[in-house]
Protein backbone atom coordinates (compact mmCIF):
# COMPACT_ATOMS: atom_id res chain seq x y z
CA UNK A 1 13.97 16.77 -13.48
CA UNK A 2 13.80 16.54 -9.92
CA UNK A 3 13.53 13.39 -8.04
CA UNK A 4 9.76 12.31 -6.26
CA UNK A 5 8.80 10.20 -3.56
CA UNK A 6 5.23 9.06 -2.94
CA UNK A 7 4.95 8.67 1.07
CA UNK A 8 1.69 6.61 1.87
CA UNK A 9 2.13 9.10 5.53
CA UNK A 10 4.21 9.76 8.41
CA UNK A 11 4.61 7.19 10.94
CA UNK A 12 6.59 8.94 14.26
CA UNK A 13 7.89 11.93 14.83
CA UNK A 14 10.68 12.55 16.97
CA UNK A 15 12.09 15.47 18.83
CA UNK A 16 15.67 15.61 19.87
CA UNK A 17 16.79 19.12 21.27
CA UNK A 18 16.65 21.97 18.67
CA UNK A 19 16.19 18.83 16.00
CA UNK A 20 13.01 17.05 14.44
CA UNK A 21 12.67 13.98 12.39
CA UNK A 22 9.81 12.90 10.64
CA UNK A 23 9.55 9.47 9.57
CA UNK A 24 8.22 8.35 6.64
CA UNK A 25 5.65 5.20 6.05
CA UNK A 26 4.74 3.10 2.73
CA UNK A 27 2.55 0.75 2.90
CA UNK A 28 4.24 -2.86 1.95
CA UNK A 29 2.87 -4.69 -0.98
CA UNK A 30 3.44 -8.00 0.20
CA UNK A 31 3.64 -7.61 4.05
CA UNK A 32 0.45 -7.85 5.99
CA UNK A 33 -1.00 -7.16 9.68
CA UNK A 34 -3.27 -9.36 11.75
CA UNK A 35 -5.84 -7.96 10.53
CA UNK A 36 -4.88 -8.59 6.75
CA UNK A 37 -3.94 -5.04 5.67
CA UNK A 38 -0.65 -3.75 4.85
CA UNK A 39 2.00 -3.14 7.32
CA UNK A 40 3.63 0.10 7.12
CA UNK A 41 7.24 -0.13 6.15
CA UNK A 42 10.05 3.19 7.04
CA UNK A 43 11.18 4.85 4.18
CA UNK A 44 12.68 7.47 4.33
CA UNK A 45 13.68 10.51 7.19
CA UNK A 46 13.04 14.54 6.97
CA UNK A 47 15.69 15.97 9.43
CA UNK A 48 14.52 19.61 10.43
CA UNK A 49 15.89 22.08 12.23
CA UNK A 50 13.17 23.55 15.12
CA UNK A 51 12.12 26.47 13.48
CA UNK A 52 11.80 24.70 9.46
CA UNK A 53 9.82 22.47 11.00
CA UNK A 54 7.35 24.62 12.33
CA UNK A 55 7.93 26.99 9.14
CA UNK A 56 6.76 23.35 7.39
CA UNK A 57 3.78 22.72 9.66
CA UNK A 58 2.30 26.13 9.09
CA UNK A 59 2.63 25.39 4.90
CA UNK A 60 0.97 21.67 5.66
CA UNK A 61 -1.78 23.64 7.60
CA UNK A 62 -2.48 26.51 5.04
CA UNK A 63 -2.50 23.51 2.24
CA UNK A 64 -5.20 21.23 4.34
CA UNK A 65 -7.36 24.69 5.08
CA UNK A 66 -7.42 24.89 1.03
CA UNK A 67 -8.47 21.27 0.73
CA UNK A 68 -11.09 21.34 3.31
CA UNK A 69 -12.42 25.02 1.49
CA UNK A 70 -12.11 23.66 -1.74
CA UNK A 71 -14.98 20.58 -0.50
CA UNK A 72 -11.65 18.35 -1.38
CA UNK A 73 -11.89 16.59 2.47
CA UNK A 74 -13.78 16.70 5.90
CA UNK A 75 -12.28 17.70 8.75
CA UNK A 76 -12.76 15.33 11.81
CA UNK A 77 -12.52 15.88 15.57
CA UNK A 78 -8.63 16.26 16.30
CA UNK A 79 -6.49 13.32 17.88
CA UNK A 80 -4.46 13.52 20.87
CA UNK A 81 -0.97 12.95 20.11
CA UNK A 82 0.86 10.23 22.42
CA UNK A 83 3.84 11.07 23.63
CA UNK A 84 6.13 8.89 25.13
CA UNK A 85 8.85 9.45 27.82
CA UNK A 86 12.61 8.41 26.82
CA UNK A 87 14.73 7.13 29.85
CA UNK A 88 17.95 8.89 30.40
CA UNK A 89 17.32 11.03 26.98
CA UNK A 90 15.92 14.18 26.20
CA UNK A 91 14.54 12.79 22.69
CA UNK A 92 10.70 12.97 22.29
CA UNK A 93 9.20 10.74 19.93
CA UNK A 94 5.52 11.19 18.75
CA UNK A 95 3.35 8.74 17.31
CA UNK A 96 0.71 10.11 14.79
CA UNK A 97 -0.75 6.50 13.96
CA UNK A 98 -4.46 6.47 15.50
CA UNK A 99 -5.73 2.95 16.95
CA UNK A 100 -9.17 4.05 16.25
CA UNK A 101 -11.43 2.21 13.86
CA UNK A 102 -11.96 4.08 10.61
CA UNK A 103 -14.76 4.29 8.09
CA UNK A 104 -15.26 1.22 6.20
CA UNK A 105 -15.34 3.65 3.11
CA UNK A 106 -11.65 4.28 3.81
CA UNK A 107 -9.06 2.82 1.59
CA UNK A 108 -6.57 0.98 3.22
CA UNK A 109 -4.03 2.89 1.71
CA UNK A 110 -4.81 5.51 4.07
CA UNK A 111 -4.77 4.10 7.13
């Protein structure tokens, strides 16, 4: 049997050279935000190399085209992505967390 891990999403991305890591979130159990839902705790890292990682989004992107043909989810209007500068380091790390209010239908485990 191989070993699976349940990842609730991915937090930040970051780009270092020819190198990507993807962080991944849980949502904590017992931990909780101001506004009384779960903080997101790391854990665990995907290290990729440039071009598995864009091998890996264009899998993800095939997989969410079936879900949204199959009636499975909605699409919504896309995000920005905020990037933001490093001093003195060539490291680019991406936050794909949204600030934006979501649908009160929306469980908390996926926000």
């Amino acid at each position: 049997m191989h070993d699976e891990l349940y990842t609730d999403g991915i937090d930040e991305v970051t780009i270092g050279g020819s190198i990507v890591r993807v962080d991944l979130v849980s949502l904590s159990p017992t931990e909780r935000d101001a506004n009384n839902a779960p903080k997101k705790v790391f854990l665990q890292r995907l290290i990729f190399s440039a071009e598995s990682f864009a091998n890996s989004v264009e899998v993800l992107q095939n997989a969410l085209q079936g879900l949204v043909d199959a009636g499975v989810i909605q699409r919504s209007q896309p995000r920005a992505t905020v990037a933001t500068p490093q001093a003195s380091s060539s490291a680019e790390r991406i936050s794909l967390v949204s600030d934006q209010p979501r649908s009160p239908n929306v469980s908390t485990n996926f926000r």
